[in-house]
C-alpha atoms as a PDB file:
ATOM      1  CA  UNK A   1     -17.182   7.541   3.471  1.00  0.00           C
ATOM      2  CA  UNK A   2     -19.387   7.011   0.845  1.00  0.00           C
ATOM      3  CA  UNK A   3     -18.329   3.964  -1.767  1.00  0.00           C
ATOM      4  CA  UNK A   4     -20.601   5.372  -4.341  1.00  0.00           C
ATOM      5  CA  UNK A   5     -18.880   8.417  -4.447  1.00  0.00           C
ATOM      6  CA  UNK A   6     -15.612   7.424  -3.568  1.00  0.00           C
ATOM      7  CA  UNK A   7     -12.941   9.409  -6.067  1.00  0.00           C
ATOM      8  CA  UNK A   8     -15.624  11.851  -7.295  1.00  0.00           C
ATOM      9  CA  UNK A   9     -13.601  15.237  -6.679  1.00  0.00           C
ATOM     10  CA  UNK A  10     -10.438  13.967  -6.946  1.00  0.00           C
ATOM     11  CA  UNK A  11     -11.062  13.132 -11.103  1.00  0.00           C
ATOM     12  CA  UNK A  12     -11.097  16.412 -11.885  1.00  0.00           C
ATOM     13  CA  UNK A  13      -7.557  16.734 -11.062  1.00  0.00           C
ATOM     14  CA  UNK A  14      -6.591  13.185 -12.324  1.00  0.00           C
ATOM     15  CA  UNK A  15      -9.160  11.138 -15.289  1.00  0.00           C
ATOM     16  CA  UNK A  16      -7.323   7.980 -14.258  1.00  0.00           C
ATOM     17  CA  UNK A  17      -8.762   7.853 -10.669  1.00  0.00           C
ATOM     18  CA  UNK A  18     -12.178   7.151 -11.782  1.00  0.00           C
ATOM     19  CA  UNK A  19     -11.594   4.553 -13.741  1.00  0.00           C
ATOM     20  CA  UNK A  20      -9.080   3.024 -10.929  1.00  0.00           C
ATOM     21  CA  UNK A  21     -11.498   2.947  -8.470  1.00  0.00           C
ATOM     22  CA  UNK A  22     -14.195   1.199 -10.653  1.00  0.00           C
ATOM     23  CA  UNK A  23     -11.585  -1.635 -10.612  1.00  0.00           C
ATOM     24  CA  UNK A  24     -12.102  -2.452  -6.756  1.00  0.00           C
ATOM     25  CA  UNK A  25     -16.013  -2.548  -5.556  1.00  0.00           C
ATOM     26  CA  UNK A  26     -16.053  -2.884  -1.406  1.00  0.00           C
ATOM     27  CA  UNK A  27     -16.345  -6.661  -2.705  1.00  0.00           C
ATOM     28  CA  UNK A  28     -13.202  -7.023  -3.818  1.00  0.00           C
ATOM     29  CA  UNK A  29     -11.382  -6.791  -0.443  1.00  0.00           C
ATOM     30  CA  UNK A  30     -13.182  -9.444   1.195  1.00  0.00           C
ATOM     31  CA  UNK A  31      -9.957 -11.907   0.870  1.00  0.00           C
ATOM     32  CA  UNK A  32      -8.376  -9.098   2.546  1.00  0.00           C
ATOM     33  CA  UNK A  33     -10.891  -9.260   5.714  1.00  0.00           C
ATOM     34  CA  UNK A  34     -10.630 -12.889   5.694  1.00  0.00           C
ATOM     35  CA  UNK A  35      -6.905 -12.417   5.721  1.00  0.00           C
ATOM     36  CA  UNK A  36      -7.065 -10.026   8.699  1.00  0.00           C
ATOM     37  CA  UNK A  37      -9.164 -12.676  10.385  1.00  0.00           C
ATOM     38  CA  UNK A  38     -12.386 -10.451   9.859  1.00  0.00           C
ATOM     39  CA  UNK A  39     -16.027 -11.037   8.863  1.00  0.00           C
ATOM     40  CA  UNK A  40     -16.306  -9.489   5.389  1.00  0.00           C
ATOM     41  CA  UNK A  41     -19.318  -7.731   6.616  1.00  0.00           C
ATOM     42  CA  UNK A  42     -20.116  -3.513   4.531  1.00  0.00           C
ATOM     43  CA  UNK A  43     -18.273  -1.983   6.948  1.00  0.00           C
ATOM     44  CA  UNK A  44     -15.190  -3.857   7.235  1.00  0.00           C
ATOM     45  CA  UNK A  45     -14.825  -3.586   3.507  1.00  0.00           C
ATOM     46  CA  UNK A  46     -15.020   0.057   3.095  1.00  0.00           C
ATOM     47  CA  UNK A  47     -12.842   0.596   6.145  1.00  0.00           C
ATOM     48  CA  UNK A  48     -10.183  -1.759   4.160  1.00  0.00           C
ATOM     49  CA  UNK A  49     -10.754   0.057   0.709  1.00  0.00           C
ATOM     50  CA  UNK A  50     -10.290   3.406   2.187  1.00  0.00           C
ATOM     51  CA  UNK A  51      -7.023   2.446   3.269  1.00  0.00           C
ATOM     52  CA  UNK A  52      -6.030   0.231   0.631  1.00  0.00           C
ATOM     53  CA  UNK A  53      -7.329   2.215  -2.544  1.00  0.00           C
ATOM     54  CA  UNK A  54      -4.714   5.111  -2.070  1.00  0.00           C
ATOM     55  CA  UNK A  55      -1.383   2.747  -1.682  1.00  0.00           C
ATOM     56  CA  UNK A  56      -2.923   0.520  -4.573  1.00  0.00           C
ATOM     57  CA  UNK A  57      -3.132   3.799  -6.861  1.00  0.00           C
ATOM     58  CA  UNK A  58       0.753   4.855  -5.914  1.00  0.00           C
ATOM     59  CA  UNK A  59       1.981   1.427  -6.473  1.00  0.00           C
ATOM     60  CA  UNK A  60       0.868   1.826 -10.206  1.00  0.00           C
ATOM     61  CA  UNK A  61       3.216   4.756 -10.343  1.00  0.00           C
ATOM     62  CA  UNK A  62       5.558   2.762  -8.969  1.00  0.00           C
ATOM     63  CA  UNK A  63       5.947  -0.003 -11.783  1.00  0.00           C
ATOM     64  CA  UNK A  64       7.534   1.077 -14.974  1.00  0.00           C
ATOM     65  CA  UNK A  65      10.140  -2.110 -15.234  1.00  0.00           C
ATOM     66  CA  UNK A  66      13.581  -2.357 -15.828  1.00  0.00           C
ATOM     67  CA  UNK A  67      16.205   0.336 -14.730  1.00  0.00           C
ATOM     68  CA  UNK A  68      14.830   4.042 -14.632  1.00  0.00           C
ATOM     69  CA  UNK A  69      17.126   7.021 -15.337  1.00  0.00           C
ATOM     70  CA  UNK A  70      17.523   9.802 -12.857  1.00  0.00           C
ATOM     71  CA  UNK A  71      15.255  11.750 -14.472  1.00  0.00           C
ATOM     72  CA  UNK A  72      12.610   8.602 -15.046  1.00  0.00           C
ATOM     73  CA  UNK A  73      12.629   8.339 -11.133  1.00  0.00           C
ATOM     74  CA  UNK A  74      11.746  12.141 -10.844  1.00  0.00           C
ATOM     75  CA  UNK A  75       9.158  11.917 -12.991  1.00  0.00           C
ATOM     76  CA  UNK A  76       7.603   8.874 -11.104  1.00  0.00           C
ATOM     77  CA  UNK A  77       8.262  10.412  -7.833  1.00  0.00           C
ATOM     78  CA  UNK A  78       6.322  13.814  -8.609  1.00  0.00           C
ATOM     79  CA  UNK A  79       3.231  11.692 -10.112  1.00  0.00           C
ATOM     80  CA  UNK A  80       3.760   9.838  -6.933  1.00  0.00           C
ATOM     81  CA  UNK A  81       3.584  13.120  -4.747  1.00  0.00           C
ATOM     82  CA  UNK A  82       1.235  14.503  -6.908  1.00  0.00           C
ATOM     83  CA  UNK A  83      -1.783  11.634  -6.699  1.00  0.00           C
ATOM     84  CA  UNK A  84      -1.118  11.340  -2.274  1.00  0.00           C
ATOM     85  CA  UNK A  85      -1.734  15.298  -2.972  1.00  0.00           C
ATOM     86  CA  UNK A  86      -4.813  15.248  -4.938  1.00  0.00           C
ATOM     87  CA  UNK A  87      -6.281  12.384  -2.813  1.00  0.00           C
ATOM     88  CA  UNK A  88      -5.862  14.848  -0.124  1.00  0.00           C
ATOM     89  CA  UNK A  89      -7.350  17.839  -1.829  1.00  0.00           C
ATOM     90  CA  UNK A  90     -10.383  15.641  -2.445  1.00  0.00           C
ATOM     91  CA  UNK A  91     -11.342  14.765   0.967  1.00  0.00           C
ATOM     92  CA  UNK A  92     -13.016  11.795  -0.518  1.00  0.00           C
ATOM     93  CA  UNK A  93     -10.831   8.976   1.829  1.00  0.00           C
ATOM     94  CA  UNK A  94     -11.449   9.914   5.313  1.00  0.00           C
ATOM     95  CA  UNK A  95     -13.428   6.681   6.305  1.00  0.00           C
ATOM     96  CA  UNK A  96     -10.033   5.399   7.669  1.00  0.00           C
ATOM     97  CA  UNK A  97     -11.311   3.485  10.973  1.00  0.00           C
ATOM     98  CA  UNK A  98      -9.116   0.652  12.411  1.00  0.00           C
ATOM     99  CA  UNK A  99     -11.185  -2.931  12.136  1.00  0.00           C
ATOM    100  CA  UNK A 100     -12.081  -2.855  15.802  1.00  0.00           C
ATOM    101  CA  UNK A 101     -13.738   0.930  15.575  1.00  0.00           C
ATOM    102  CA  UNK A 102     -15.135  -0.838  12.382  1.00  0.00           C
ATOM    103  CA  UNK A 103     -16.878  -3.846  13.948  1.00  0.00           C
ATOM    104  CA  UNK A 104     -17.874  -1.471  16.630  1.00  0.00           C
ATOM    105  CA  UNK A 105     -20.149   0.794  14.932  1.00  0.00           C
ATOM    106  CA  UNK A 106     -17.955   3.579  15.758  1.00  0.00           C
ATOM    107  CA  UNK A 107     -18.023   7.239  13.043  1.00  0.00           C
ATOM    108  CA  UNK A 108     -15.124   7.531  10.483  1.00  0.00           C
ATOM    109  CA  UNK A 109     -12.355   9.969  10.956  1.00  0.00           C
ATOM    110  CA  UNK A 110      -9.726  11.441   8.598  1.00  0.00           C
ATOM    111  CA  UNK A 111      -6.220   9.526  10.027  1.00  0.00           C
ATOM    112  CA  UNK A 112      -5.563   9.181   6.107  1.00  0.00           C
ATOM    113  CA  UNK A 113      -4.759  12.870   5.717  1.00  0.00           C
ATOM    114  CA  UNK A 114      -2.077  12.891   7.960  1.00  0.00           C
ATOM    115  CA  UNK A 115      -0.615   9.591   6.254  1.00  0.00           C
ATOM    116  CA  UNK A 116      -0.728  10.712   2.527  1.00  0.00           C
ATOM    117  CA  UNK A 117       0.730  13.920   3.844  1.00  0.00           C
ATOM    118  CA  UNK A 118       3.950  11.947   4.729  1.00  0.00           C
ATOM    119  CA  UNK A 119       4.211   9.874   1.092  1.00  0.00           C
ATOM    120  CA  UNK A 120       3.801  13.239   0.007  1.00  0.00           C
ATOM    121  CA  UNK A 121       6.633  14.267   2.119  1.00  0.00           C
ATOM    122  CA  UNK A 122       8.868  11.652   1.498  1.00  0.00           C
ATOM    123  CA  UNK A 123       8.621  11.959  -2.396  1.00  0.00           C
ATOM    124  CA  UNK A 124       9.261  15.654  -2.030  1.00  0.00           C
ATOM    125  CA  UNK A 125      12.719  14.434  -0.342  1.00  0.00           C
ATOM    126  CA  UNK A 126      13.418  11.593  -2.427  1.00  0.00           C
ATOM    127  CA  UNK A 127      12.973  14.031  -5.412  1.00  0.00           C
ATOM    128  CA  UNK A 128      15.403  16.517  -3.824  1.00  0.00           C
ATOM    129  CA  UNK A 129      18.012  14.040  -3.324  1.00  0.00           C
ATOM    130  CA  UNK A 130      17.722  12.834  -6.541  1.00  0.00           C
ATOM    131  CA  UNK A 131      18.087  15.828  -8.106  1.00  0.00           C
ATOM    132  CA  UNK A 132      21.658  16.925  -6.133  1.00  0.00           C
ATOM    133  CA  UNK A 133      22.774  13.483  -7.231  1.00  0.00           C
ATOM    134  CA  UNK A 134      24.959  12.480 -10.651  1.00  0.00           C
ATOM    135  CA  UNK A 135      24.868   9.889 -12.732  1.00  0.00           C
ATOM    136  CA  UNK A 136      21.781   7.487 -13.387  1.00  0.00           C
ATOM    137  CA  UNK A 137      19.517   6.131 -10.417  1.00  0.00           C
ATOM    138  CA  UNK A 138      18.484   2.236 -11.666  1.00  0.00           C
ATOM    139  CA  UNK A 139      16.061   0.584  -9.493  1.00  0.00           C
ATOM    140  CA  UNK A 140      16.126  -3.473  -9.445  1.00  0.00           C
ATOM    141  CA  UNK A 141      12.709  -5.284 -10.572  1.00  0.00           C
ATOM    142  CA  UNK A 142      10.406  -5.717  -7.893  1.00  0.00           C
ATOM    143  CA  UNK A 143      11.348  -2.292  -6.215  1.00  0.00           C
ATOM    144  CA  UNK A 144       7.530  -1.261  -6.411  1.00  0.00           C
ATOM    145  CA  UNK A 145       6.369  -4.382  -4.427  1.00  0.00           C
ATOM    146  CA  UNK A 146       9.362  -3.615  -1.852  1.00  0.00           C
ATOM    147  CA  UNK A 147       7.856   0.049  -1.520  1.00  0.00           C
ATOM    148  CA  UNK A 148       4.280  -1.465  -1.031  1.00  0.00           C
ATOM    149  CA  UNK A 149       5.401  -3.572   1.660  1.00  0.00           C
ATOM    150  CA  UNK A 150       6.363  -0.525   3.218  1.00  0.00           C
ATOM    151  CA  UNK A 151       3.287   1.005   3.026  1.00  0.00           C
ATOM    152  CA  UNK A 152       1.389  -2.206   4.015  1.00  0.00           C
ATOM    153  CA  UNK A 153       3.101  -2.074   7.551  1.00  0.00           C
ATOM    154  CA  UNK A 154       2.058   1.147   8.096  1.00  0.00           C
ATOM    155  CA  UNK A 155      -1.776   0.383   6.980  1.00  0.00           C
ATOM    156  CA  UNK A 156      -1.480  -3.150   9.037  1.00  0.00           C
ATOM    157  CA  UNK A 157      -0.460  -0.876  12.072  1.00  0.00           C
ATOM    158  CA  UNK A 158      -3.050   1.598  12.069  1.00  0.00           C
ATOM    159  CA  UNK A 159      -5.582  -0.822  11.165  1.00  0.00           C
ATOM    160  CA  UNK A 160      -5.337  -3.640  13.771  1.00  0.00           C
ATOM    161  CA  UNK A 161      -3.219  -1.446  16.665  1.00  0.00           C
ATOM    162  CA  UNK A 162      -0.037  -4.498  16.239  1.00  0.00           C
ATOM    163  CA  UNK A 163       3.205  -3.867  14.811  1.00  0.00           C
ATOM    164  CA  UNK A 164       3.767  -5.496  11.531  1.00  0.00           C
ATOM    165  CA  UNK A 165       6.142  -8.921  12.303  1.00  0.00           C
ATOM    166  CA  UNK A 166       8.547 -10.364   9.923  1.00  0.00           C
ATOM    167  CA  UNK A 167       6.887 -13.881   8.283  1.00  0.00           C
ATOM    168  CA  UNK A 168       7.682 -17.125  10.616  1.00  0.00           C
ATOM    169  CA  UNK A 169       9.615 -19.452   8.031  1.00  0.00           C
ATOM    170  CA  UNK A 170       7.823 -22.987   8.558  1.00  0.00           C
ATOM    171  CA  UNK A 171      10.484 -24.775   5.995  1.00  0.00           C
ATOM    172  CA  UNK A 172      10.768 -24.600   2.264  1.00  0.00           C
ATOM    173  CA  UNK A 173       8.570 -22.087   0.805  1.00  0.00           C
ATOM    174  CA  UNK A 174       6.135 -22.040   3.607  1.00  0.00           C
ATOM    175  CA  UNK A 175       5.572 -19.074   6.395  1.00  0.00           C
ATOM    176  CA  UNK A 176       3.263 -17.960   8.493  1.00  0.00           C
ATOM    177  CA  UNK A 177       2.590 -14.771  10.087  1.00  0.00           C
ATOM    178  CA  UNK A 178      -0.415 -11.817  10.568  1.00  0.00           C
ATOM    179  CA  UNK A 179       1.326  -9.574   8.580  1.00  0.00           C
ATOM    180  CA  UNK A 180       2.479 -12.135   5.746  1.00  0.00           C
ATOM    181  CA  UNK A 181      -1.065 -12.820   5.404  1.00  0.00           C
ATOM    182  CA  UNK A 182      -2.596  -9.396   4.944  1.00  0.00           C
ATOM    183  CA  UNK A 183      -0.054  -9.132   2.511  1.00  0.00           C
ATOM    184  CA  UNK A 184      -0.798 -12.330   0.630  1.00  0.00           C
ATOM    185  CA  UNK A 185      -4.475 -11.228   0.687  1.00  0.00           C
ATOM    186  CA  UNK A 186      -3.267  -7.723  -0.796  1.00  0.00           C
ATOM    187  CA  UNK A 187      -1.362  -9.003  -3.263  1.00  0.00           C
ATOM    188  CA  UNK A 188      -3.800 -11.212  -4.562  1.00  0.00           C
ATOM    189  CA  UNK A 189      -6.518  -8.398  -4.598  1.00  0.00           C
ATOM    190  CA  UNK A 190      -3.948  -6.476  -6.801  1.00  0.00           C
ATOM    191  CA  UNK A 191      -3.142  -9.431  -8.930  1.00  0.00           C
ATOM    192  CA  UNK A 192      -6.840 -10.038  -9.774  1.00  0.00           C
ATOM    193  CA  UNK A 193      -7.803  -6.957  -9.957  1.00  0.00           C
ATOM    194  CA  UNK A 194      -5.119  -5.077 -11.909  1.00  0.00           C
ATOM    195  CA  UNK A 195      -3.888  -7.980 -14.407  1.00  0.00           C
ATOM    196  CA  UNK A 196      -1.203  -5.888 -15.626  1.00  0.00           C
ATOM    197  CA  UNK A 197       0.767  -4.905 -12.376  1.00  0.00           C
ATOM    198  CA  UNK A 198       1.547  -8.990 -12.447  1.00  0.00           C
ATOM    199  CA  UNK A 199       4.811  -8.536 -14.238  1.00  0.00           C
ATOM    200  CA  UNK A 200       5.458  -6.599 -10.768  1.00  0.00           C
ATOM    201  CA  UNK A 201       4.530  -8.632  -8.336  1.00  0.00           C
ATOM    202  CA  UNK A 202       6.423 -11.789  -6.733  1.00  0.00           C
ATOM    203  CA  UNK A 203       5.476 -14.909  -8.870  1.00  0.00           C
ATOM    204  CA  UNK A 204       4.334 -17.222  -5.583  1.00  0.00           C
ATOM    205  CA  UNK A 205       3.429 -16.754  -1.869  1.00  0.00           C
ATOM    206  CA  UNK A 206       6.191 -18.379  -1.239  1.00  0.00           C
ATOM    207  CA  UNK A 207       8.618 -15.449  -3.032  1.00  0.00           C
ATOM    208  CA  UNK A 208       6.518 -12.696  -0.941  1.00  0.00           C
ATOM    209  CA  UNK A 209       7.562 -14.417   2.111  1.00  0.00           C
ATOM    210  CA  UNK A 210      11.371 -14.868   0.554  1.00  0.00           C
ATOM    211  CA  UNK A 211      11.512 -11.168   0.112  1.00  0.00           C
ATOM    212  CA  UNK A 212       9.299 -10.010   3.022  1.00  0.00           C
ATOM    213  CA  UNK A 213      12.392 -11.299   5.169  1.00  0.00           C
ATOM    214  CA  UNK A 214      15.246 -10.686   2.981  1.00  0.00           C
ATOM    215  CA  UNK A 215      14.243  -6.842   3.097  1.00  0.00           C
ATOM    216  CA  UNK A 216      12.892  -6.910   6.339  1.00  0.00           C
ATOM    217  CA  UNK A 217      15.345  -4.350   7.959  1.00  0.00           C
ATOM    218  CA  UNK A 218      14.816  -1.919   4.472  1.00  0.00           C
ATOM    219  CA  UNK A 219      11.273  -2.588   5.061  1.00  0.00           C
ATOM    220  CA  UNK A 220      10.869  -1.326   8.908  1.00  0.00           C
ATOM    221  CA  UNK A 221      13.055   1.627   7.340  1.00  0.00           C
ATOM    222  CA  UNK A 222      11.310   2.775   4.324  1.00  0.00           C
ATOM    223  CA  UNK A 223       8.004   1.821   6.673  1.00  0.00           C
ATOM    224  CA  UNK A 224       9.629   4.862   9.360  1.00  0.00           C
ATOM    225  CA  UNK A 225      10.435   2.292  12.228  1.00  0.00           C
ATOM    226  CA  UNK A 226      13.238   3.095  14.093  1.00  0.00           C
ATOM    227  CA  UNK A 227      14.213  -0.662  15.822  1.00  0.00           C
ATOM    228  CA  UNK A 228      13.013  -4.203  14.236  1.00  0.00           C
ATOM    229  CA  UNK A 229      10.434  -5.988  15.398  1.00  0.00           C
ATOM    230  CA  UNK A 230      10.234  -9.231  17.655  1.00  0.00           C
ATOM    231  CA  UNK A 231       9.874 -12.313  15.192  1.00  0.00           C
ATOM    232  CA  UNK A 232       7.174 -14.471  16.999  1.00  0.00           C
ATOM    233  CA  UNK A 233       3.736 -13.446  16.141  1.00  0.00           C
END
């Protein structure tokens, strides 16, 4: 993949992706290498934005605030179907190699397709089920970060080979964990980057690693695991 053209086709079809992208130079994920125990060398970056820049752009659609009607959930979930399907239509985020094939030199492929094919899916059911349903459909604050975690289990899976574990509590607010700290490196990225997502985001590491095991088994669900995973890392 190309950083300097990163997004190019895919603006035609939506003037905010631009823009988005612009927000998160290869630079900007190098707490994210660090966090995946990485050198923050070129390659690891763009590797890590490939896969991060599409679940950072759905997570936007996924923070409104406050309880959503029925129909406000719709709406979010088609504009949620609709960017995974544009990003695929674009063919501009194939560089999707694990950290390993990264480090190693190896040639990009286009894994990505077949995963924004599946948030595409799963909107496209969401939205059906929503739509045989009565009454209103609130969603608790926070909801968007639960759904990102989701997604960040998947991308910590296909980018290091390891199944994402649930974060070791180490007493009081303190854990500890692979996954836990990709995702505290993730959500830090976001918060700097994208000042106005904050309101959506857990207020401390240690509330990421509160809710990280609190929805832990909704998590591994909404993620598409089918048993939970061992808690040691």
């Amino acid at each position: 993949m190309s950083d300097q053209h990163t997004g190019d086709e895919a603006s035609h079809d939506d003037p905010h992706w631009e823009a988005f992208v612009d927000c998160f130079p290869p630079e900007a994920f190098a707490g994210v290498a660090e966090g995946l125990g990485a050198e923050p060398r070129p390659k690891v970056l763009s590797v890590l934005r490939s896969w991060l820049l599409p679940e950072f752009y759905l997570f936007l659609f996924n923070c409104p605030g406050g309880e959503m009607s029925r129909e406000e959930r719709v709406r979010r979930l088609e504009e949620r179907r609709d960017a995974a399907v544009t990003l695929l239509k674009s063919g501009s985020l194939s560089s999707t190699m694990t950290l390993e094939e990264a480090l190693a030199g190896a040639t990009p492929d286009n894994r990505l397709e077949a995963a924004l094919q599946g948030i595409a899916d799963q909107a496209s059911e969401k939205i059906r089920r929503l739509r045989s349903s009565r009454g209103r459909a609130g969603r608790p604050r926070k909801d968007a970060f639960l759904q990102l975690a989701a997604d960040l289990a998947r991308v910590y899976k296909r980018l290091t080979g390891e199944e994402a574990k649930e974060p070791q509590w180490k007493g009081g607010s303190t854990y500890g964990g692979d996954f836990y700290d990709f995702v505290i490196a993730v959500e830090r990225c976001l918060r700097d980057r994208v000042p106005g997502v904050r309101d959506e985001l857990p207020v401390s590491s240690g509330a990421i690693g509160d809710g990280l095991r609190k929805k832990w088994t909704t998590i591994r669900k909404m993620a598409g695991e089918k048993s939970p995973s061992s808690k040691t890392q």
